[in-house]
PDB file of N, CA and C in Angstrom:
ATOM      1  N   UNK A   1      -8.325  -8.434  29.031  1.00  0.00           N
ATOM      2  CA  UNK A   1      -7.995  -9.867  28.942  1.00  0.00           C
ATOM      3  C   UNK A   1      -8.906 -10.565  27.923  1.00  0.00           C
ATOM      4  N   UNK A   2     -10.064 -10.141  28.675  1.00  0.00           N
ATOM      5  CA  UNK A   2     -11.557 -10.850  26.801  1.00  0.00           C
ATOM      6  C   UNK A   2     -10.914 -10.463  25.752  1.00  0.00           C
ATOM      7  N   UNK A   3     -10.751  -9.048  25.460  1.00  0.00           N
ATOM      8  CA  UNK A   3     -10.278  -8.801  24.231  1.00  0.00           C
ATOM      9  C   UNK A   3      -9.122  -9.381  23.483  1.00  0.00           C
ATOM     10  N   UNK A   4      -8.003  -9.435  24.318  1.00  0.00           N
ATOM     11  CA  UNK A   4      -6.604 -10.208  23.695  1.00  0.00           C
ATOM     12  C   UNK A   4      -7.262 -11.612  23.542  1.00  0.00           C
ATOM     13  N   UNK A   5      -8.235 -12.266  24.118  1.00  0.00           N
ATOM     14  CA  UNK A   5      -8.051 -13.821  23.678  1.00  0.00           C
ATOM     15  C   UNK A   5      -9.345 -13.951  22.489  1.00  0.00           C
ATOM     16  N   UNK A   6     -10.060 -12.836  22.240  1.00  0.00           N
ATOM     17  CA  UNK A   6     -11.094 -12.373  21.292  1.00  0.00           C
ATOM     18  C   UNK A   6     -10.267 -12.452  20.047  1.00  0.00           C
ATOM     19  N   UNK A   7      -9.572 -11.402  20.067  1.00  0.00           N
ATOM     20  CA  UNK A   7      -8.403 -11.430  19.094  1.00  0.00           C
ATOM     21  C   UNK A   7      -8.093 -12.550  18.885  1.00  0.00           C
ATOM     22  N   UNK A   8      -7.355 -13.102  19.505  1.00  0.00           N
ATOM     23  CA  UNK A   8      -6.382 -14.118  19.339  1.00  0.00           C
ATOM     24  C   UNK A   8      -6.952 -15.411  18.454  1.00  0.00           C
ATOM     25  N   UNK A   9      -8.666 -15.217  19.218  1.00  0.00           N
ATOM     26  CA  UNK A   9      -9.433 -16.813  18.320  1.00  0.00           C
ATOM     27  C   UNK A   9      -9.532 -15.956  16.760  1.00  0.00           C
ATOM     28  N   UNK A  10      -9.576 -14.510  16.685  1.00  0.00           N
ATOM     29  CA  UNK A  10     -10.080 -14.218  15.365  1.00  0.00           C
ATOM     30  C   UNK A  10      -8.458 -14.603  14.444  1.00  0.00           C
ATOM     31  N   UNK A  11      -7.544 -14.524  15.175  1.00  0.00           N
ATOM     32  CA  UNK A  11      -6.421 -14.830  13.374  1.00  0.00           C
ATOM     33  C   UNK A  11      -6.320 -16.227  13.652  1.00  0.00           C
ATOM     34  N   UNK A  12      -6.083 -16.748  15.184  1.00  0.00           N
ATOM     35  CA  UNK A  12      -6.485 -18.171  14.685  1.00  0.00           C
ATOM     36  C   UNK A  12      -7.378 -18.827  13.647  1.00  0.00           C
ATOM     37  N   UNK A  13      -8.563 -18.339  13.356  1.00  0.00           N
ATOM     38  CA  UNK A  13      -9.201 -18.324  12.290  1.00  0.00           C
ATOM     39  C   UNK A  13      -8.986 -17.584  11.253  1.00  0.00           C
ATOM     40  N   UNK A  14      -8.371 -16.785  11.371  1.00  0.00           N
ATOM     41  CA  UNK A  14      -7.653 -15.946  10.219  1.00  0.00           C
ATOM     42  C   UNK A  14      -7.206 -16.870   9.129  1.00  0.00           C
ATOM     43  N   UNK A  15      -6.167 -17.722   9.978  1.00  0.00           N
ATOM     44  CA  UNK A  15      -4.921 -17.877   9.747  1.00  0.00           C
ATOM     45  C   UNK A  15      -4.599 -18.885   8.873  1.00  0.00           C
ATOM     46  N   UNK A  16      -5.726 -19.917   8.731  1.00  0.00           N
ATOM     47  CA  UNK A  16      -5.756 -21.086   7.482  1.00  0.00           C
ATOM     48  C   UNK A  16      -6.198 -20.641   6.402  1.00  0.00           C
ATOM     49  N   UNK A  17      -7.013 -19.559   6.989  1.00  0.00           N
ATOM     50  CA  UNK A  17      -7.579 -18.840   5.228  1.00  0.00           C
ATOM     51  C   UNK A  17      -6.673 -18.288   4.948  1.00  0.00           C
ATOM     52  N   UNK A  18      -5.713 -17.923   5.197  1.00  0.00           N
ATOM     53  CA  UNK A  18      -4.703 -16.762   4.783  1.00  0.00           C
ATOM     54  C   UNK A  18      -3.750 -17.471   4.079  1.00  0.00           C
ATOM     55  N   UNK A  19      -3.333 -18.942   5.127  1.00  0.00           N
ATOM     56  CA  UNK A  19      -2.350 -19.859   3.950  1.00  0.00           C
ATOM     57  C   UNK A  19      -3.057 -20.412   2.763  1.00  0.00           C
ATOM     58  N   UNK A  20      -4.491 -21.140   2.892  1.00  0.00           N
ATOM     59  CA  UNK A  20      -5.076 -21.377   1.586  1.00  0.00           C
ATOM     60  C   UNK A  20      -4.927 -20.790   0.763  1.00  0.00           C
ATOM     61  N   UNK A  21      -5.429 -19.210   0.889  1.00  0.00           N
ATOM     62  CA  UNK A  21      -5.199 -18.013  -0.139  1.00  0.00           C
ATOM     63  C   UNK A  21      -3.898 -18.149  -0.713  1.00  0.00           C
ATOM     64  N   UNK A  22      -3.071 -18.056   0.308  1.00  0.00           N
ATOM     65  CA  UNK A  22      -1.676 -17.695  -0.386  1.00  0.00           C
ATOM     66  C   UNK A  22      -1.208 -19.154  -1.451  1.00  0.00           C
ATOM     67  N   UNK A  23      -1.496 -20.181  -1.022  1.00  0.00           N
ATOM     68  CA  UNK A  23      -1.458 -21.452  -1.514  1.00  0.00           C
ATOM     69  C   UNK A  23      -1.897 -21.394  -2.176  1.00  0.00           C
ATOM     70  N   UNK A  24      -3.003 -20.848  -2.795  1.00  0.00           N
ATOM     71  CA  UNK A  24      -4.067 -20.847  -4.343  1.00  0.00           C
ATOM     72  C   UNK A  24      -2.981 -19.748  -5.118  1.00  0.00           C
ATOM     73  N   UNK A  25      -2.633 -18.463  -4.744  1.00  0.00           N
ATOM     74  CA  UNK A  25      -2.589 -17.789  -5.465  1.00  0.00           C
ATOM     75  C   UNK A  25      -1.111 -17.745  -6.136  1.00  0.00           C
ATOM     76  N   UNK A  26       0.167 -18.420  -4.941  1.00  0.00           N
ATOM     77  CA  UNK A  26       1.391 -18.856  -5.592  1.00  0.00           C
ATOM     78  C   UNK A  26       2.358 -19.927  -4.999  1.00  0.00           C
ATOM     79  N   UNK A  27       3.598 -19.708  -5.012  1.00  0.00           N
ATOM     80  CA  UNK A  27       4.193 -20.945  -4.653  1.00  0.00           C
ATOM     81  C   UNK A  27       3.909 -20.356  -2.698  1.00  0.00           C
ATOM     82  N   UNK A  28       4.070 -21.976  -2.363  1.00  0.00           N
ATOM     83  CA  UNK A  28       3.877 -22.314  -0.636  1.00  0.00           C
ATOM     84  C   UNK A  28       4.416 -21.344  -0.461  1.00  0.00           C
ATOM     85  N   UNK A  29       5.907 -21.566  -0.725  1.00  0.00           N
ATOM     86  CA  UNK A  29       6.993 -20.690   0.487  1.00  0.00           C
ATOM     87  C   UNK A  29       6.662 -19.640   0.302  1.00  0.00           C
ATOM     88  N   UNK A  30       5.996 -18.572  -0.593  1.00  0.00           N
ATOM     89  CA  UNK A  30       5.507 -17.204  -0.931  1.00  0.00           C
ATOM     90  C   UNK A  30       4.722 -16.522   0.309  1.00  0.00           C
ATOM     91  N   UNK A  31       5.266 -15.407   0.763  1.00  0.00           N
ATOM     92  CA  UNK A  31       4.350 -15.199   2.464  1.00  0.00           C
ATOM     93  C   UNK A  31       3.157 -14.352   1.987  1.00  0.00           C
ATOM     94  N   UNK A  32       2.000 -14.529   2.663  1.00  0.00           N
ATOM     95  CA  UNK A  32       0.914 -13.946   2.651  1.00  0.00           C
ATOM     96  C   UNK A  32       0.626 -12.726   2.308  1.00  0.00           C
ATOM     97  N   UNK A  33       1.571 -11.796   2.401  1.00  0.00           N
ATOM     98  CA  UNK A  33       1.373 -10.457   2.176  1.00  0.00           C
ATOM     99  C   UNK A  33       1.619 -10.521   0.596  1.00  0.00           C
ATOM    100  N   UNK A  34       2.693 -10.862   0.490  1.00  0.00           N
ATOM    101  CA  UNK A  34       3.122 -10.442  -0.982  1.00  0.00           C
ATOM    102  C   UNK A  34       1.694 -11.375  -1.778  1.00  0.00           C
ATOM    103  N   UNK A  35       1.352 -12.721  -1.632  1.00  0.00           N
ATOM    104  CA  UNK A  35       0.011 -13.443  -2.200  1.00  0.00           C
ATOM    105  C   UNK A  35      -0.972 -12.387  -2.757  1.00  0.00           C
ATOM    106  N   UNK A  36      -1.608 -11.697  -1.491  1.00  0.00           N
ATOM    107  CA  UNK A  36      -2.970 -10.972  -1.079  1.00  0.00           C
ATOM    108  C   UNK A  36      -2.487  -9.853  -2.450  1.00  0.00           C
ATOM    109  N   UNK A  37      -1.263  -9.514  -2.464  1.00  0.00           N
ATOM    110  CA  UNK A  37      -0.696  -7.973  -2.642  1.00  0.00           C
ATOM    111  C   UNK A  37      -0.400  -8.512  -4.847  1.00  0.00           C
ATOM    112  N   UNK A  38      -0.417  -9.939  -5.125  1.00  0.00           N
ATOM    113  CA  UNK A  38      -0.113 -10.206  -6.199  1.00  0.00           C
ATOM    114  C   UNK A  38      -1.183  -9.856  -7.359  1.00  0.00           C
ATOM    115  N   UNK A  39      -0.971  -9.684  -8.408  1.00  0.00           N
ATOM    116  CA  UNK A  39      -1.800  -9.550  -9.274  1.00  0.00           C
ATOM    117  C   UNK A  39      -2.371 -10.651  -9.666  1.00  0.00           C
ATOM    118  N   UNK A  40      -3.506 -10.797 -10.273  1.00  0.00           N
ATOM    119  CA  UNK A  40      -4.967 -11.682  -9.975  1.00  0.00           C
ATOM    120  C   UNK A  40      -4.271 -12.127 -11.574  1.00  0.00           C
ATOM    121  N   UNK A  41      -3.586 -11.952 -12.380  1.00  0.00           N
ATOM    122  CA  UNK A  41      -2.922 -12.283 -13.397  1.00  0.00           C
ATOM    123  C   UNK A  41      -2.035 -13.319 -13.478  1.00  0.00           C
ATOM    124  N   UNK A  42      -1.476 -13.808 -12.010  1.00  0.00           N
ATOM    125  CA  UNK A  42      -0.598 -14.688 -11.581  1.00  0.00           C
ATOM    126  C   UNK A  42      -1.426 -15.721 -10.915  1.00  0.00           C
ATOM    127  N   UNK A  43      -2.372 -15.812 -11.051  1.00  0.00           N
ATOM    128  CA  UNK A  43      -3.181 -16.852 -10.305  1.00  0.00           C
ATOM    129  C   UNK A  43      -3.225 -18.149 -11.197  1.00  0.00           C
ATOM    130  N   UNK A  44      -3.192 -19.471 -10.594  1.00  0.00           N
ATOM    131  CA  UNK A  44      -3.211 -20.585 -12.354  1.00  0.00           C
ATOM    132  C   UNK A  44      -4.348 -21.022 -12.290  1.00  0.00           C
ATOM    133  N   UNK A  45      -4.376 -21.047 -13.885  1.00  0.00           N
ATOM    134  CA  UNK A  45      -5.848 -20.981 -14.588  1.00  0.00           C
ATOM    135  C   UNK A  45      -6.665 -22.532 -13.658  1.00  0.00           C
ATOM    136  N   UNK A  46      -5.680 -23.319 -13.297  1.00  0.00           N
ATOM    137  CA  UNK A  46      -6.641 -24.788 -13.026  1.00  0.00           C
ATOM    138  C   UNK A  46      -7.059 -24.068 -11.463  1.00  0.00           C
TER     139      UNK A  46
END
């Protein structure tokens, strides 16, 4: 039971860094995996 709600606070915290990231690196609607998974070439320069 600790463990599942251990977990659970860690992607809760995961989970804004993961949209920021993806939000820096392309358009919103773009899901996280493909972001993380994009080439650092597609990132905009500002």
């Amino acid at each position: 039971m600790l463990e599942k709600l251990r977990k659970y606070q860690e992607y809760m915290l995961l989970l804004p860094v993961a949209l920021m990231l993806a939000a820096c690196m392309g358009p919103v609607e773009t899901p996280t995996v493909t972001a993380s998974e994009a080439p650092p070439s597609s990132t905009p320069s500002a």
